[in-house]
N, C-alpha and C. Protein backbone atom coordinates (compact mmCIF):
# COMPACT_ATOMS: atom_id res chain seq x y z
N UNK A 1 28.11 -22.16 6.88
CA UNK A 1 28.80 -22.27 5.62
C UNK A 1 29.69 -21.06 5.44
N UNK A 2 30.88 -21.18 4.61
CA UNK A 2 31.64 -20.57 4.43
C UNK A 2 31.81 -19.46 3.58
N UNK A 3 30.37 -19.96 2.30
CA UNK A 3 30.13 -18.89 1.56
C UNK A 3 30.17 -20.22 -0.03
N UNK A 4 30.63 -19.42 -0.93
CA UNK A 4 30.46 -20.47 -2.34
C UNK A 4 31.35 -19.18 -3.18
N UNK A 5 31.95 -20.66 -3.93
CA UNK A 5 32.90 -20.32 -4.67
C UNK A 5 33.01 -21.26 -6.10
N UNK A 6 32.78 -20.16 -7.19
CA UNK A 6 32.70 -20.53 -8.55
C UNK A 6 33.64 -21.77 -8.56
N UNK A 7 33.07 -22.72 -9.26
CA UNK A 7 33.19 -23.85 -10.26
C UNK A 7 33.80 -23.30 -11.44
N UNK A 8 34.88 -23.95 -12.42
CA UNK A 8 34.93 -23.96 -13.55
C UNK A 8 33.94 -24.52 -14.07
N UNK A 9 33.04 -24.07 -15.33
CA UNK A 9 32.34 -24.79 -15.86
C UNK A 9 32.67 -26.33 -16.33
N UNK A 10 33.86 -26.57 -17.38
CA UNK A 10 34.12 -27.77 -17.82
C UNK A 10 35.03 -29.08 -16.05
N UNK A 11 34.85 -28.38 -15.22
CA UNK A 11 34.68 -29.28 -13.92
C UNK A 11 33.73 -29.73 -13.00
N UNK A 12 32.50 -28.96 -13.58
CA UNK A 12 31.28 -28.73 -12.77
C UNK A 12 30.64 -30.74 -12.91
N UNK A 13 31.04 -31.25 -13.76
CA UNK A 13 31.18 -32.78 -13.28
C UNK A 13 31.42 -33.07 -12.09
N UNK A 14 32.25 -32.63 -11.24
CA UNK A 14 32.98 -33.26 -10.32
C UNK A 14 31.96 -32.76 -9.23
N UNK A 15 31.15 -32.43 -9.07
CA UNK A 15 30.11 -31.92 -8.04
C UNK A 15 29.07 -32.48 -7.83
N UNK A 16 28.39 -33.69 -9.40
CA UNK A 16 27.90 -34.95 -9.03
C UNK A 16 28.22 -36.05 -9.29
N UNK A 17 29.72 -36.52 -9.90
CA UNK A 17 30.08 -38.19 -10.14
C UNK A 17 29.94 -38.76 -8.61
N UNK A 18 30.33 -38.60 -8.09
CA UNK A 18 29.97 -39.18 -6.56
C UNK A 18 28.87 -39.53 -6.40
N UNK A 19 27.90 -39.41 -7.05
CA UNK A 19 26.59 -39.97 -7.07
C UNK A 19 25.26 -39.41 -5.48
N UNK A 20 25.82 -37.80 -5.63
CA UNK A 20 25.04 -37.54 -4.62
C UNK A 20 23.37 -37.67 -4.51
N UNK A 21 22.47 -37.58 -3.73
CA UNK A 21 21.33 -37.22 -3.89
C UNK A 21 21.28 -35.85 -3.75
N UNK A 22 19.97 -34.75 -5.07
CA UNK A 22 20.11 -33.72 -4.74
C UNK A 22 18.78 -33.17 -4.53
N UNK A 23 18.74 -31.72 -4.19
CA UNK A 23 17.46 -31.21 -4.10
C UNK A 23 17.46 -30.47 -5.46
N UNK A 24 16.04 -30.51 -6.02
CA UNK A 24 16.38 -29.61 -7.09
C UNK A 24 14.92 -28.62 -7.01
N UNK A 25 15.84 -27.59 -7.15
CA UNK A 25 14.91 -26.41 -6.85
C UNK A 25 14.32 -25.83 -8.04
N UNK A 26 13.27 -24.99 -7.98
CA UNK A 26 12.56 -24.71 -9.11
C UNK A 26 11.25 -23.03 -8.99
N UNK A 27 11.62 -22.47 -10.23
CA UNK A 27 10.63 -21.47 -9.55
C UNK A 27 10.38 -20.56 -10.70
N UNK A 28 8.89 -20.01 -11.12
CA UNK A 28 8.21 -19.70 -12.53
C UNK A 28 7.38 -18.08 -11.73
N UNK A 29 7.54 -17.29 -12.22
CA UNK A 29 6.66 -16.33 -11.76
C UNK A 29 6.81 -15.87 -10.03
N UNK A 30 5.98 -16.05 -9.49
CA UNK A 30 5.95 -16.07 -8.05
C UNK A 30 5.97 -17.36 -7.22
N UNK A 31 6.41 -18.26 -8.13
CA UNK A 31 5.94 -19.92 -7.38
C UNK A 31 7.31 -20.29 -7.32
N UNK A 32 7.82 -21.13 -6.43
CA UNK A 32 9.18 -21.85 -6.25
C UNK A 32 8.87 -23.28 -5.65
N UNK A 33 9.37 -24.18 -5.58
CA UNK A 33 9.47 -25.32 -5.13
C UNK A 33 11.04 -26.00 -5.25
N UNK A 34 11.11 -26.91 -4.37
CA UNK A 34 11.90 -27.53 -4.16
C UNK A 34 11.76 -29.43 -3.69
N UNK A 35 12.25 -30.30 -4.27
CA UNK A 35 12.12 -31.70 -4.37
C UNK A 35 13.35 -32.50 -3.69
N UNK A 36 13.52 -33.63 -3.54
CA UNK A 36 14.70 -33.96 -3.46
C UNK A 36 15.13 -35.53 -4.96
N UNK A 37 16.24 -35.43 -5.53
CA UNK A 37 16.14 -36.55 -6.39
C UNK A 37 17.45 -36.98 -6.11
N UNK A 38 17.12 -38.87 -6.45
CA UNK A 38 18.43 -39.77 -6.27
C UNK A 38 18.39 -39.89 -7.25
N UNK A 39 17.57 -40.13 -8.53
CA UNK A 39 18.28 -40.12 -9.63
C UNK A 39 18.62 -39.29 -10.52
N UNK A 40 20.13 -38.34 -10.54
CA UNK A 40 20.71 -37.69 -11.05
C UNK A 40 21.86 -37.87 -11.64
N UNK A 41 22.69 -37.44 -12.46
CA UNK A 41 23.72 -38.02 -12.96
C UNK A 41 24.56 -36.70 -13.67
N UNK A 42 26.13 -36.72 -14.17
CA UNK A 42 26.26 -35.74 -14.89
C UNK A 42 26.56 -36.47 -16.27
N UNK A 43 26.36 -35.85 -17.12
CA UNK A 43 26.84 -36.22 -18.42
C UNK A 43 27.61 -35.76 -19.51
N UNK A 44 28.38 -34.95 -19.37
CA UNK A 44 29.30 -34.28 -20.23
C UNK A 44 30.07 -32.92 -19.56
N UNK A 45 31.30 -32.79 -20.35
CA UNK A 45 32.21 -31.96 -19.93
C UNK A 45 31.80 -30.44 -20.03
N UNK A 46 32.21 -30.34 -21.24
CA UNK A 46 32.14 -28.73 -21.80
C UNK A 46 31.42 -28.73 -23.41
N UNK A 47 30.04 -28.18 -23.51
CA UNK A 47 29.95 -28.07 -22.20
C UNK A 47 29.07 -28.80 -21.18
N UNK A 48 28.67 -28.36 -20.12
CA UNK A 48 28.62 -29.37 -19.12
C UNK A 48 26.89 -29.62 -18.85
N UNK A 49 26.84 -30.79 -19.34
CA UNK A 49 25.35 -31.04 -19.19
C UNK A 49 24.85 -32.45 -17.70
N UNK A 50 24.17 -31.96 -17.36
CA UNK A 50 23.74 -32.97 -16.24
C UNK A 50 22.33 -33.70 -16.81
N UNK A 51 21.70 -34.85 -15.86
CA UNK A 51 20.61 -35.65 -16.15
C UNK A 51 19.61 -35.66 -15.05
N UNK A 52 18.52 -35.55 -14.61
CA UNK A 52 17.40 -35.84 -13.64
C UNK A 52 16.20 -35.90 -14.22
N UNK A 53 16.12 -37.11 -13.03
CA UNK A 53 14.12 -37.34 -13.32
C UNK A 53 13.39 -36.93 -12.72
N UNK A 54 12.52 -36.16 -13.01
CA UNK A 54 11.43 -34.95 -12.18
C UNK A 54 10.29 -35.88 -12.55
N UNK A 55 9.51 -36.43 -12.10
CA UNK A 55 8.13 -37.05 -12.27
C UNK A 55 7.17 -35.94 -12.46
N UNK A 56 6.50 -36.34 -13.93
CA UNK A 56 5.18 -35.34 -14.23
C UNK A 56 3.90 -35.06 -13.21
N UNK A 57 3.91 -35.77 -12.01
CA UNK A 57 2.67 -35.45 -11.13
C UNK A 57 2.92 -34.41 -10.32
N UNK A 58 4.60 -34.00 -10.17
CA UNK A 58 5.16 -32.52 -8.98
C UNK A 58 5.26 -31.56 -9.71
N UNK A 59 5.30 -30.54 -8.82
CA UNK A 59 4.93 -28.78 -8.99
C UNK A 59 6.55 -28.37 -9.55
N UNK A 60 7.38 -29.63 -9.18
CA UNK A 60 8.75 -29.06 -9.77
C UNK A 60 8.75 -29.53 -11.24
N UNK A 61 8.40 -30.21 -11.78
CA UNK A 61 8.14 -30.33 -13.04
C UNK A 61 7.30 -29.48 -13.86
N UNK A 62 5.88 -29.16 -13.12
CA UNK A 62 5.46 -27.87 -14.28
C UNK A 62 5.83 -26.50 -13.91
N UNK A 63 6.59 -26.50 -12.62
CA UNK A 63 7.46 -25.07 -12.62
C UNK A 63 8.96 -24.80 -13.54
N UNK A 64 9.95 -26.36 -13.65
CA UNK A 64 10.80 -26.62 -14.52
C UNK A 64 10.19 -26.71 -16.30
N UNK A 65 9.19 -26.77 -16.03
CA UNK A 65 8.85 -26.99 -18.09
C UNK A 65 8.37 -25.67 -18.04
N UNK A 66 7.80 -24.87 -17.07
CA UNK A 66 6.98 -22.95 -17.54
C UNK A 66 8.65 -22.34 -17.93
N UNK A 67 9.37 -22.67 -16.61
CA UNK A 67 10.43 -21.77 -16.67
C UNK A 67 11.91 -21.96 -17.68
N UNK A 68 11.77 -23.79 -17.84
CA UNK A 68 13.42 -23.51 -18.36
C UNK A 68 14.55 -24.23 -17.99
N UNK A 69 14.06 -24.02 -16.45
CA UNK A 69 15.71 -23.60 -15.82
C UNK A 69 15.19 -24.81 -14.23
N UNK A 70 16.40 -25.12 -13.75
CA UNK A 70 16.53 -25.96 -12.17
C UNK A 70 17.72 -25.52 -12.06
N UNK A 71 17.79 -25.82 -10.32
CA UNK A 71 18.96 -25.84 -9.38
C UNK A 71 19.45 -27.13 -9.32
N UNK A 72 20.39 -27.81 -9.44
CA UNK A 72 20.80 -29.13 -8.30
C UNK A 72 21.41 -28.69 -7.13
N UNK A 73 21.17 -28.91 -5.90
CA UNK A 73 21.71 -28.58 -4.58
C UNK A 73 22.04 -29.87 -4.00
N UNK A 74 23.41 -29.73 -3.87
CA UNK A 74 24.09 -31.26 -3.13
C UNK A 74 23.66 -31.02 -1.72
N UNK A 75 22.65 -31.51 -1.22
CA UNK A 75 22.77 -31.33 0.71
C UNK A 75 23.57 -31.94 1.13
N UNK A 76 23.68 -31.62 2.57
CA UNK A 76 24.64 -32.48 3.35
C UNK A 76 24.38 -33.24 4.51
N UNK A 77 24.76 -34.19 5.22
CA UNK A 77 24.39 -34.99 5.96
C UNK A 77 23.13 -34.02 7.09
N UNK A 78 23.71 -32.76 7.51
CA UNK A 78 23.24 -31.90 8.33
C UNK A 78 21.50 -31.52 7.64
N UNK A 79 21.69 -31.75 6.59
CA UNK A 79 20.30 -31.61 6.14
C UNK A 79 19.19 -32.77 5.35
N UNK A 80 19.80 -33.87 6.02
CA UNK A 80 19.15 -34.67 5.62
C UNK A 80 17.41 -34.80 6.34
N UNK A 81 17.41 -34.27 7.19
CA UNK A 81 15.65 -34.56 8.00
C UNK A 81 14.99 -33.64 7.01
N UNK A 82 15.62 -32.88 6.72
CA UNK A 82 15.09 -31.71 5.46
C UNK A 82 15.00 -32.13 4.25
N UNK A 83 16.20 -32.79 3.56
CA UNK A 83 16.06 -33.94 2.58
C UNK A 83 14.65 -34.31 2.32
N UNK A 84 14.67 -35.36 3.30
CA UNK A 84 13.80 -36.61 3.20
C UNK A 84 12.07 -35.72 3.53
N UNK A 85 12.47 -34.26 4.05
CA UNK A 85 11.14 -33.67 4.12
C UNK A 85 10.41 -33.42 2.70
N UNK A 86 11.16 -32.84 2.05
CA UNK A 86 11.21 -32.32 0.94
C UNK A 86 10.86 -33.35 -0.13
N UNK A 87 11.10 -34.17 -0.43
CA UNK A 87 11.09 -35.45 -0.95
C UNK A 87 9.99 -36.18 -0.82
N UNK A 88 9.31 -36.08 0.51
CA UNK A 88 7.90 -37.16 0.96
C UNK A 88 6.60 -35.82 1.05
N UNK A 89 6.98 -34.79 0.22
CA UNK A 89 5.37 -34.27 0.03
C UNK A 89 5.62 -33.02 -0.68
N UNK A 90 3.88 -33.03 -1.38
CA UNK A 90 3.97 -32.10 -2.62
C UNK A 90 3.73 -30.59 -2.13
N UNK A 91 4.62 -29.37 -3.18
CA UNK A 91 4.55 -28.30 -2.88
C UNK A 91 3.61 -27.45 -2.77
N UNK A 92 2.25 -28.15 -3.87
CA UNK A 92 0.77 -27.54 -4.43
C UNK A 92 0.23 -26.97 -3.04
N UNK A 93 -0.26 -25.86 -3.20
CA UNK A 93 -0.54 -25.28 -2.29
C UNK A 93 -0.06 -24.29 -0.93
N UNK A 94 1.02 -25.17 -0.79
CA UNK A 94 2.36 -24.38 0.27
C UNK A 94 3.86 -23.79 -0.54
N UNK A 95 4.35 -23.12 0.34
CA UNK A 95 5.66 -22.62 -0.61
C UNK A 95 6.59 -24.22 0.71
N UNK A 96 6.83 -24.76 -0.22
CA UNK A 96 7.50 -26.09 0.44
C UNK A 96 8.50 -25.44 1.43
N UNK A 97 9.61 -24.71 0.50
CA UNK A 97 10.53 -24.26 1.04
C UNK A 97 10.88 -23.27 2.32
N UNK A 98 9.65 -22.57 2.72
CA UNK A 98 9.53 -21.73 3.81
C UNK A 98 8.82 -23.30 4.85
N UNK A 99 7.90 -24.12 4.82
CA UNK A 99 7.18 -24.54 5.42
C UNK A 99 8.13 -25.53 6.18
N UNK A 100 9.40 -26.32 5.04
CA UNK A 100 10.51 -27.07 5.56
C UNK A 100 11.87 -26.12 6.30
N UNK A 101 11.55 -24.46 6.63
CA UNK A 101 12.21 -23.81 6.84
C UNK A 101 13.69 -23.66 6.69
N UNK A 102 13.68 -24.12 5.13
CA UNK A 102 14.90 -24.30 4.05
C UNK A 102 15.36 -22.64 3.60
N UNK A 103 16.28 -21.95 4.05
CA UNK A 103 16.73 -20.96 3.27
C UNK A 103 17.39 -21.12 2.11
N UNK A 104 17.06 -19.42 1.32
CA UNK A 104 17.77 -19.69 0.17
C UNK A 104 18.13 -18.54 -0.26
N UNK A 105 18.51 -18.88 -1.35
CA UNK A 105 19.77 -17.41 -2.00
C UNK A 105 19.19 -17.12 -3.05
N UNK A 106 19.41 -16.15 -4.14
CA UNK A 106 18.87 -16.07 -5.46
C UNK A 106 20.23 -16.60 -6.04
N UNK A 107 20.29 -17.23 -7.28
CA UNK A 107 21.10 -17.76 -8.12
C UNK A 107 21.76 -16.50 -8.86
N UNK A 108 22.81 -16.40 -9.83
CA UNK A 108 23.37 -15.60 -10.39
C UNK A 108 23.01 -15.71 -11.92
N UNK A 109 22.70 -16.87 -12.21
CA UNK A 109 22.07 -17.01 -14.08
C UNK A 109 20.52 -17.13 -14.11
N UNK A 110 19.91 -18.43 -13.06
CA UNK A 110 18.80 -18.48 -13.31
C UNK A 110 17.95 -18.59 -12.23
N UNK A 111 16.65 -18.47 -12.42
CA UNK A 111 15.34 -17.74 -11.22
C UNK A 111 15.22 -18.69 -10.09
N UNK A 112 15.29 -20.19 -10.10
CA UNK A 112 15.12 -21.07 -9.03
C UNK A 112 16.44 -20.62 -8.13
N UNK A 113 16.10 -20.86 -6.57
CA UNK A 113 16.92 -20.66 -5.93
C UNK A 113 17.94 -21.32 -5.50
N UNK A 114 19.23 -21.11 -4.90
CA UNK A 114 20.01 -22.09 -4.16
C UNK A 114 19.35 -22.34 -3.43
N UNK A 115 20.11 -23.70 -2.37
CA UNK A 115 18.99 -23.82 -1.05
C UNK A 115 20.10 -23.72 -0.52
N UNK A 116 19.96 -23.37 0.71
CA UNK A 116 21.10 -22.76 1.92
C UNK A 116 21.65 -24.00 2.29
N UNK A 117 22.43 -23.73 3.23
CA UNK A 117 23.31 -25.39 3.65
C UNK A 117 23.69 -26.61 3.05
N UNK A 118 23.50 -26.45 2.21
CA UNK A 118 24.01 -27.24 1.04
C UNK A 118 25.67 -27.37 0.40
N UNK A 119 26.39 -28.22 -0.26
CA UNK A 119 27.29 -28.05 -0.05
C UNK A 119 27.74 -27.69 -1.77
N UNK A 120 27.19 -27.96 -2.94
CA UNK A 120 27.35 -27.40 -4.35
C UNK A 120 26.09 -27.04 -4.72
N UNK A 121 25.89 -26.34 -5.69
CA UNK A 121 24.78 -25.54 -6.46
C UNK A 121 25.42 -25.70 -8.09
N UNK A 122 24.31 -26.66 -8.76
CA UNK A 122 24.63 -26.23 -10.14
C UNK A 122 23.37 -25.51 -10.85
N UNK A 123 23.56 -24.21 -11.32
CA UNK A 123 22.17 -23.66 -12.03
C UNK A 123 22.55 -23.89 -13.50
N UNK A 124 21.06 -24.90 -13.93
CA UNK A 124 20.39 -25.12 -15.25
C UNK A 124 19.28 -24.89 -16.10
N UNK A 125 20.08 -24.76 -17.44
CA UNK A 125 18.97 -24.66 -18.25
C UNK A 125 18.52 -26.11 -18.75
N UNK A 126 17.28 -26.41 -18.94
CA UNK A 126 16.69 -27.25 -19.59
C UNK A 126 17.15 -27.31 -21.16
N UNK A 127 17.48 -28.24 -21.84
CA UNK A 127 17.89 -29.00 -22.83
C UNK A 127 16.41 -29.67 -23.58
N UNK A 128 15.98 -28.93 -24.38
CA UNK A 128 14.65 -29.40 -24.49
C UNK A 128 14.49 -30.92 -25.14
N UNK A 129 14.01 -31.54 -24.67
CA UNK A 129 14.44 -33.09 -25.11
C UNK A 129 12.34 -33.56 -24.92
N UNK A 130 11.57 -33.39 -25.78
CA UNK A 130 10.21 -33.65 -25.12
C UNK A 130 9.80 -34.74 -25.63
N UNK A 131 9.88 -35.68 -25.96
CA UNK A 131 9.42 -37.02 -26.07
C UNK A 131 10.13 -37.87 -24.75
N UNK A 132 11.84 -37.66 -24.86
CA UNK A 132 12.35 -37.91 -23.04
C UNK A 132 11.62 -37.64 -22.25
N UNK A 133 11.63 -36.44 -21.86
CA UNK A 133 10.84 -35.60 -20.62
C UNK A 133 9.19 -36.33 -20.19
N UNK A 134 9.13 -36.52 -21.68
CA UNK A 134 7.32 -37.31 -21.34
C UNK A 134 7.50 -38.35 -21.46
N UNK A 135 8.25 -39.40 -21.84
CA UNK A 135 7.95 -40.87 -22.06
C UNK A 135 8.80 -41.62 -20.67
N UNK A 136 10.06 -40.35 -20.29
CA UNK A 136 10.48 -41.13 -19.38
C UNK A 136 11.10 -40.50 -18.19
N UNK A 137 9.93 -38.89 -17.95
CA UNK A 137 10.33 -38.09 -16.74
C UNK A 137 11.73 -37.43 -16.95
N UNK A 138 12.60 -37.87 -17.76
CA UNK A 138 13.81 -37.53 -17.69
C UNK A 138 14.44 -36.33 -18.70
N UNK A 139 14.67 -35.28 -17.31
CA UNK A 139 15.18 -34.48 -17.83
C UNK A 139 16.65 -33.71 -18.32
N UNK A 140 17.25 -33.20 -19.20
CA UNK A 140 18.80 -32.87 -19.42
C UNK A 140 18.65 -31.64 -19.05
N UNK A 141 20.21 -30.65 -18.43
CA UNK A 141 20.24 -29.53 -18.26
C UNK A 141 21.91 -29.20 -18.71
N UNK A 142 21.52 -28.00 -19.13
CA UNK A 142 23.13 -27.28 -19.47
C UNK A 142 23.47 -26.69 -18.15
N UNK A 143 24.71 -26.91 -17.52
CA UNK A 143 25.23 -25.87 -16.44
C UNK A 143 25.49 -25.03 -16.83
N UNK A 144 24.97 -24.00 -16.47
CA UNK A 144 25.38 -21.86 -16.33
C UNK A 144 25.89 -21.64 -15.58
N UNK A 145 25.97 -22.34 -14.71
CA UNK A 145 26.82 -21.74 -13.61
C UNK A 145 26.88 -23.00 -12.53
N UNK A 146 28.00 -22.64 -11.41
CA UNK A 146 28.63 -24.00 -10.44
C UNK A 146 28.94 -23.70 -9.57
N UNK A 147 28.99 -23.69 -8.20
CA UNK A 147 29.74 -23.25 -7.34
C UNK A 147 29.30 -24.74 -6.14
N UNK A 148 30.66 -24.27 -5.38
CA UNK A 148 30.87 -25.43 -4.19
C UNK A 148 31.06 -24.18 -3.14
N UNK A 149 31.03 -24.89 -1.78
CA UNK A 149 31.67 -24.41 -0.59
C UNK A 149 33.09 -24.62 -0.41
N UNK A 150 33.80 -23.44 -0.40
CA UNK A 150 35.20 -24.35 -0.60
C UNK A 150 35.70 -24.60 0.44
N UNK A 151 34.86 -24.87 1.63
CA UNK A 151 35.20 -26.09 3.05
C UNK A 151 35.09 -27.28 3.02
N UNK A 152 34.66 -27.97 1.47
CA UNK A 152 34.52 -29.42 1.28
C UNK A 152 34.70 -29.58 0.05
N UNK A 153 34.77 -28.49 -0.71
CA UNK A 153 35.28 -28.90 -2.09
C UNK A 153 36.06 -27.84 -2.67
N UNK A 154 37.81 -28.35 -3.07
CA UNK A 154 39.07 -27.30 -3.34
C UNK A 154 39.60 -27.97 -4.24
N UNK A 155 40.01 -27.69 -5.36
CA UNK A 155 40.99 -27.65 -6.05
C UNK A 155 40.58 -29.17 -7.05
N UNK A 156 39.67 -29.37 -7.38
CA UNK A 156 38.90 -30.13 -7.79
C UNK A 156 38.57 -31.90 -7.02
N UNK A 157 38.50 -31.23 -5.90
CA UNK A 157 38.06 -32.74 -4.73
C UNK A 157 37.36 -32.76 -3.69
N UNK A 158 36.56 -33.31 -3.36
CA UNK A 158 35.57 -33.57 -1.99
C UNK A 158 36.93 -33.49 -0.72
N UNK A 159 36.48 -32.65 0.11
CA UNK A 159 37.48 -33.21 1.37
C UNK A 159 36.83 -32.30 2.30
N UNK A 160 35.48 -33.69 2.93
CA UNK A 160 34.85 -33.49 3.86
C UNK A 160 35.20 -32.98 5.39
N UNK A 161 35.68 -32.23 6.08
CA UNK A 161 35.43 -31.99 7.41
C UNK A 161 35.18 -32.49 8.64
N UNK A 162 34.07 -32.66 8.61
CA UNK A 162 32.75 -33.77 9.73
C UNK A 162 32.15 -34.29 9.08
N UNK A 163 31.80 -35.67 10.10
CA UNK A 163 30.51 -36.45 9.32
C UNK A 163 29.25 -35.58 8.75
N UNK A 164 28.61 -34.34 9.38
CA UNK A 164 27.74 -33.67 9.28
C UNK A 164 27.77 -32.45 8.35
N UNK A 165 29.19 -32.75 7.52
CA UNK A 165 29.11 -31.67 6.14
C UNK A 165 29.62 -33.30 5.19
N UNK A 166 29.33 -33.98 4.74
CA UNK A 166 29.07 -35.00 4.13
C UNK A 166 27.68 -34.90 2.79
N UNK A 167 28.05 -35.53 1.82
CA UNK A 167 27.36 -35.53 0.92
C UNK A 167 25.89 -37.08 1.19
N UNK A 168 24.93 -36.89 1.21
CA UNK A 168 24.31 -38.02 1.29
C UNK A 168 23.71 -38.96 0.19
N UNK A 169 23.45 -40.08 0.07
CA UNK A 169 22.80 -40.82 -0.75
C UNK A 169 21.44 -41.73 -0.36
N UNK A 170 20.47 -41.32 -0.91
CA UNK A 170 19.28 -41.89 -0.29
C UNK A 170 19.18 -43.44 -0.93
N UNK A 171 18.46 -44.15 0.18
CA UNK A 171 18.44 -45.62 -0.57
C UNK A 171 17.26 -46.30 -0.77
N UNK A 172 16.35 -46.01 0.12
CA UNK A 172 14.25 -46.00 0.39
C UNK A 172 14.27 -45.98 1.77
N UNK A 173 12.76 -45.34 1.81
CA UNK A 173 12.16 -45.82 3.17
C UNK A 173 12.93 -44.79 3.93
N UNK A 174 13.08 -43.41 4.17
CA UNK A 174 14.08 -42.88 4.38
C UNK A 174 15.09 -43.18 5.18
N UNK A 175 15.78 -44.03 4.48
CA UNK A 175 17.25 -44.33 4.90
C UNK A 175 18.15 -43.78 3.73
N UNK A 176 19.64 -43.36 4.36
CA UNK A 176 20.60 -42.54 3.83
C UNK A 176 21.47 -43.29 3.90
N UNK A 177 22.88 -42.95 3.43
CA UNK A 177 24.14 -43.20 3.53
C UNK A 177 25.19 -41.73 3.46
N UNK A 178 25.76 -41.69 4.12
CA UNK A 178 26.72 -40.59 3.79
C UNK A 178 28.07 -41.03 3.09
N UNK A 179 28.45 -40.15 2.36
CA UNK A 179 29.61 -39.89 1.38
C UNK A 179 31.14 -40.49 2.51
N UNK A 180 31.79 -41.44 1.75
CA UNK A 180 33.34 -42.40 2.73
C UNK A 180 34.24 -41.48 2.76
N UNK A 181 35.39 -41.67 3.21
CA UNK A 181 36.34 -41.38 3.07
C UNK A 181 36.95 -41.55 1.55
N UNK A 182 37.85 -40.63 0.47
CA UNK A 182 38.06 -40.81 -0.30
C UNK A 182 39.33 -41.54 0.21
N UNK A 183 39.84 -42.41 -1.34
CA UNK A 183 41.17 -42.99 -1.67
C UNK A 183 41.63 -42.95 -3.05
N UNK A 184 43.11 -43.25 -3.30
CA UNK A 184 43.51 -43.91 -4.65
C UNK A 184 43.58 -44.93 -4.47
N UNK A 185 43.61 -45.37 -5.67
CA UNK A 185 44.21 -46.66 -5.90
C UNK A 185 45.17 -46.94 -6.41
């Protein structure tokens, strides 16, 4: 990777309408974890709030409700065996993220980490919403901060490289899809 380069906040949309799958990272005290979720979404501009469902039985959920705060990390095709690692088992007990030998960065606003190789990072605060959060897993976050790699994302657009810096989308059963070629219309 090339390194990461700030997002405008009121564009930080444009890092999940594409409908990526992400990892979302998480971390309270001395504990961190990391998950992977397809259902994410963004939902507003400026300022810029996103949507995910963290299921109440993972360690990223009572590390996200102690602390506050999540990562979304767009992976990329190159990290999909890591993906789908991350995703098919719980952190309780192991630090997930060393065990799936996932590097990471410290964030610049909040305590969960980036995850390395990845191709955007949005760090959030939790939007306290608790009848949502419990009745239907689903959680809101304010973006603090945004950044992309700007080898796949410039000037407010995806413009992938290789198949293997590609954004992925999980579908079950671990099967993926990677991110097309863009067009207009």
């Amino acid at each position: 990777m090339s390194g990461r380069v700030a997002v405008p906040l009121p564009k930080a949309y444009l890092l999940l309408n594409h409908g990526p799958t992400v990892l979302v990272s998480s971390a309270h005290g001395d504990r961190r974890n990391v998950m992977a979720a397809a259902w994410n979404m963004a939902l507003d501009f400026d300022p810029p709030k996103v949507a995910v469902v963290i299921d109440k039985s993972t360690l990223t959920r009572e590390l996200v409700e102690a602390s506050g705060e999540f990562v979304l990390n767009v992976p990329s095709r190159r990290i999909a065996a890591l993906t789908l690692a991350v995703g098919s088992e719980s952190g309780r007990g192991i630090d997930k993220i060393s065990k799936v030998g996932a590097g990471s960065t410290a964030a610049a606003v909040v305590k969960a980490p980036l995850i390395d190789d990845c191709l955007a990072w949005l760090e959030c605060r939790v939007i306290p919403e608790p009848h949502i959060q419990k009745s239907y897993d689903l959680f809101f976050g304010e973006v603090v901060a945004a950044w992309a790699d700007p080898e796949v994302f410039a000037n407010g657009r995806w413009h992938f490289p290789d198949a293997q810096r590609r954004s992925i989308h999980y579908q079950a059963g671990g099967n993926f899809f990677a991110t097309g070629e863009p067009f207009d219309a």
